[in-house]
C-alpha atoms as a PDB file:
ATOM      1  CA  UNK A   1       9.579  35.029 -14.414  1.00  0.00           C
ATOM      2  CA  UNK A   2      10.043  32.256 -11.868  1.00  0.00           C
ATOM      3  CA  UNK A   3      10.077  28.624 -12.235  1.00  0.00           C
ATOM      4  CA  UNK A   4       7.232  27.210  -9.780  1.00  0.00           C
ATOM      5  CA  UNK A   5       8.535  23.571  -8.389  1.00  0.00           C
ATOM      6  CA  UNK A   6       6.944  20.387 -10.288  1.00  0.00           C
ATOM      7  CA  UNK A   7       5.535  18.364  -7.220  1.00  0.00           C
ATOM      8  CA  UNK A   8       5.652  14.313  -8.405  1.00  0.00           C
ATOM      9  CA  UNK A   9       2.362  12.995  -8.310  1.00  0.00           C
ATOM     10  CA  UNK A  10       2.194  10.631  -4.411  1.00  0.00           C
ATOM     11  CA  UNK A  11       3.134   7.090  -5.147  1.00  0.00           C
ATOM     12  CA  UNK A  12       1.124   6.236  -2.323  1.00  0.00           C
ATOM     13  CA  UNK A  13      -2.366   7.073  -1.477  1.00  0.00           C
ATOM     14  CA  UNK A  14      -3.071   9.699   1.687  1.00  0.00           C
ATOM     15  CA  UNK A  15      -3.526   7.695   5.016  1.00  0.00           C
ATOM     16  CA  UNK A  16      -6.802   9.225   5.634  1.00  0.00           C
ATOM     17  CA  UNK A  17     -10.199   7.377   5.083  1.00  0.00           C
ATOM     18  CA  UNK A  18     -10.726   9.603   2.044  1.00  0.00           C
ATOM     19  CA  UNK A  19      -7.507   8.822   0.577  1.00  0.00           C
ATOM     20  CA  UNK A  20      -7.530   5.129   1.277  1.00  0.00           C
ATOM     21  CA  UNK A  21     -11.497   4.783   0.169  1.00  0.00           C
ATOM     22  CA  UNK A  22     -10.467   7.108  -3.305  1.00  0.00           C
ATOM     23  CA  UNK A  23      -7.884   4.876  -3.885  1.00  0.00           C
ATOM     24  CA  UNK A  24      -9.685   0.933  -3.041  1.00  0.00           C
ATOM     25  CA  UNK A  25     -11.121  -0.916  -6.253  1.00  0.00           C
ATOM     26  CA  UNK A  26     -14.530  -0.748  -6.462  1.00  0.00           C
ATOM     27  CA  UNK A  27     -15.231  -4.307  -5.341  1.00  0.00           C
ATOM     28  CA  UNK A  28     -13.337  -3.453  -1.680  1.00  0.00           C
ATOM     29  CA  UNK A  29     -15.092  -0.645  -1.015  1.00  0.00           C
ATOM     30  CA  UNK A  30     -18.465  -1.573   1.077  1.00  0.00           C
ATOM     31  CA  UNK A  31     -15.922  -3.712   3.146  1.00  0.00           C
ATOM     32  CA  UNK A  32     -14.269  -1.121   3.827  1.00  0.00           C
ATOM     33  CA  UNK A  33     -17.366   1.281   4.752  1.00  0.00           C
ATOM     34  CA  UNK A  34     -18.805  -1.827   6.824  1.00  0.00           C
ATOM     35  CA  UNK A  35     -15.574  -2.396   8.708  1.00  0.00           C
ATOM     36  CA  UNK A  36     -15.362   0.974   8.976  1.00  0.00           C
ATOM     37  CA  UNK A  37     -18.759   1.694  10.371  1.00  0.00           C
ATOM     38  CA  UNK A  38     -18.310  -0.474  12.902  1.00  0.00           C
ATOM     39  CA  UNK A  39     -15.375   0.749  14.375  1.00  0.00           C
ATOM     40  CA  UNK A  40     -14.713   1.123  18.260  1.00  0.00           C
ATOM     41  CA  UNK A  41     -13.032   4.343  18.109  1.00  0.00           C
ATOM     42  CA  UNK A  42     -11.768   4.241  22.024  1.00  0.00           C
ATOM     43  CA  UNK A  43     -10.167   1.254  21.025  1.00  0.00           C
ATOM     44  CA  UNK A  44      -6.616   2.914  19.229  1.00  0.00           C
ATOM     45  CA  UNK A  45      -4.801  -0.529  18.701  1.00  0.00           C
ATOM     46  CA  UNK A  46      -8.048  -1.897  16.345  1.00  0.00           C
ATOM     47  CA  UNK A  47      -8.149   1.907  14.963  1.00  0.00           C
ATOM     48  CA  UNK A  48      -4.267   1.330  13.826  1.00  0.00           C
ATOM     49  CA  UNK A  49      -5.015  -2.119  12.648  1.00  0.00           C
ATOM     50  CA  UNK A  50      -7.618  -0.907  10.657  1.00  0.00           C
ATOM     51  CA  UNK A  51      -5.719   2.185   8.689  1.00  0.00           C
ATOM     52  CA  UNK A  52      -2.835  -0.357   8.403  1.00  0.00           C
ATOM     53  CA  UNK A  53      -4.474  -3.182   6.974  1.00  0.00           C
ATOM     54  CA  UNK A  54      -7.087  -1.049   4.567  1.00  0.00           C
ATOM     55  CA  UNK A  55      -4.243   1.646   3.306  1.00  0.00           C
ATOM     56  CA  UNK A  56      -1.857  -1.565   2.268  1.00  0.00           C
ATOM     57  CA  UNK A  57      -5.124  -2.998   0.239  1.00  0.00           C
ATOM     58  CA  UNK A  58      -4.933   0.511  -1.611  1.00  0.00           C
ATOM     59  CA  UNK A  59      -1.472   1.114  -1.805  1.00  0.00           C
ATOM     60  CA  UNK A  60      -1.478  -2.740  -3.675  1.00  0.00           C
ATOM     61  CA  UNK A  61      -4.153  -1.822  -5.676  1.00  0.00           C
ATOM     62  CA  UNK A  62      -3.076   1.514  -6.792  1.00  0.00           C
ATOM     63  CA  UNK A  63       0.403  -0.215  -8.098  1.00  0.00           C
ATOM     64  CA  UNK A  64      -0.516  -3.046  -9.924  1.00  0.00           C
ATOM     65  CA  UNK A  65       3.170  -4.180 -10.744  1.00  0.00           C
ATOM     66  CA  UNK A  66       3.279  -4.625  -6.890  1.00  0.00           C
ATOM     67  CA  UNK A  67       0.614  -6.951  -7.048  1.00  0.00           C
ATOM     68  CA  UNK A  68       1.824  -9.274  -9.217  1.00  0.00           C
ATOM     69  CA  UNK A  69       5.426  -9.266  -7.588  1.00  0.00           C
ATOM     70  CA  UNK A  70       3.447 -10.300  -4.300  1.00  0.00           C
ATOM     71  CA  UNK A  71       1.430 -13.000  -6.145  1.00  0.00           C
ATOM     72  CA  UNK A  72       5.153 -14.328  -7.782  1.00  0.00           C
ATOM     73  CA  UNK A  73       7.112 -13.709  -4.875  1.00  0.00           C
ATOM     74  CA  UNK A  74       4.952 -16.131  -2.441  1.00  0.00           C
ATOM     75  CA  UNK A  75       4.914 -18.794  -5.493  1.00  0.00           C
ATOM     76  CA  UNK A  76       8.206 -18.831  -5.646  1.00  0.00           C
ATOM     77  CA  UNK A  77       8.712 -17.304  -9.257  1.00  0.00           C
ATOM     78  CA  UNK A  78      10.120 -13.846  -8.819  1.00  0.00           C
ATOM     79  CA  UNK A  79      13.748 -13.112 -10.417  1.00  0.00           C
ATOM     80  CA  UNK A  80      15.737 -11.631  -7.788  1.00  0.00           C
ATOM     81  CA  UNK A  81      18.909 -10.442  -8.210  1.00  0.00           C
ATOM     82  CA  UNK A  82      22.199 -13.000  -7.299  1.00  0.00           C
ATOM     83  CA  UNK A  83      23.520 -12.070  -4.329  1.00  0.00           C
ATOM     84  CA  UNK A  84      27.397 -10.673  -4.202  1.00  0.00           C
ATOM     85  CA  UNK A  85      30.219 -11.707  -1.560  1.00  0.00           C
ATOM     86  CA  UNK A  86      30.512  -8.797   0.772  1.00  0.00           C
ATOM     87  CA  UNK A  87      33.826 -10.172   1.731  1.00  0.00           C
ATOM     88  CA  UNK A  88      36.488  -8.453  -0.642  1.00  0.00           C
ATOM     89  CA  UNK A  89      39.481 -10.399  -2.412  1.00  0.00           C
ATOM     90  CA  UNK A  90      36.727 -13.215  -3.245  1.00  0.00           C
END
């Protein structure tokens, strides 16, 4: 008998329109279809802009601890760890 390999479930979703649309909340969703719709597909710079922008809104809302560092991080409340002297004999 042979031991198959365990594959970890993807942290992130897949950078496809599937995998980012699967993985938006509900709420995002027609946004995304609209914006999506509407998309000049000649135009590879606002294609980009588009994955890049609309996979980070799923990747945030798949990992909701990420979300909430975000929100703390740009209010100034997130415990980061003290910073050590690189320098040595300090």
């Amino acid at each position: 008998m042979t031991a198959q390999p365990v594959e970890p479930a993807p942290r992130h979703p897949r950078k496809t329109l599937r995998g980012i649309r699967e993985a938006l909340p509900a709420d995002q969703v027609a946004a995304f279809e609209t914006e999506r719709d509407g998309l000049d597909l000649e135009d590879l710079t606002r294609v980009a802009a588009f994955r890049d922008k609309w996979w980070a809104r799923a990747v945030t809302a798949r990992d909701a601890q990420l979300d909430s560092d975000s929100d703390a991080a740009m209010a100034g409340d997130l415990d980061l760890a003290e910073p050590w002297s690189l320098a040595s004999g300090q």
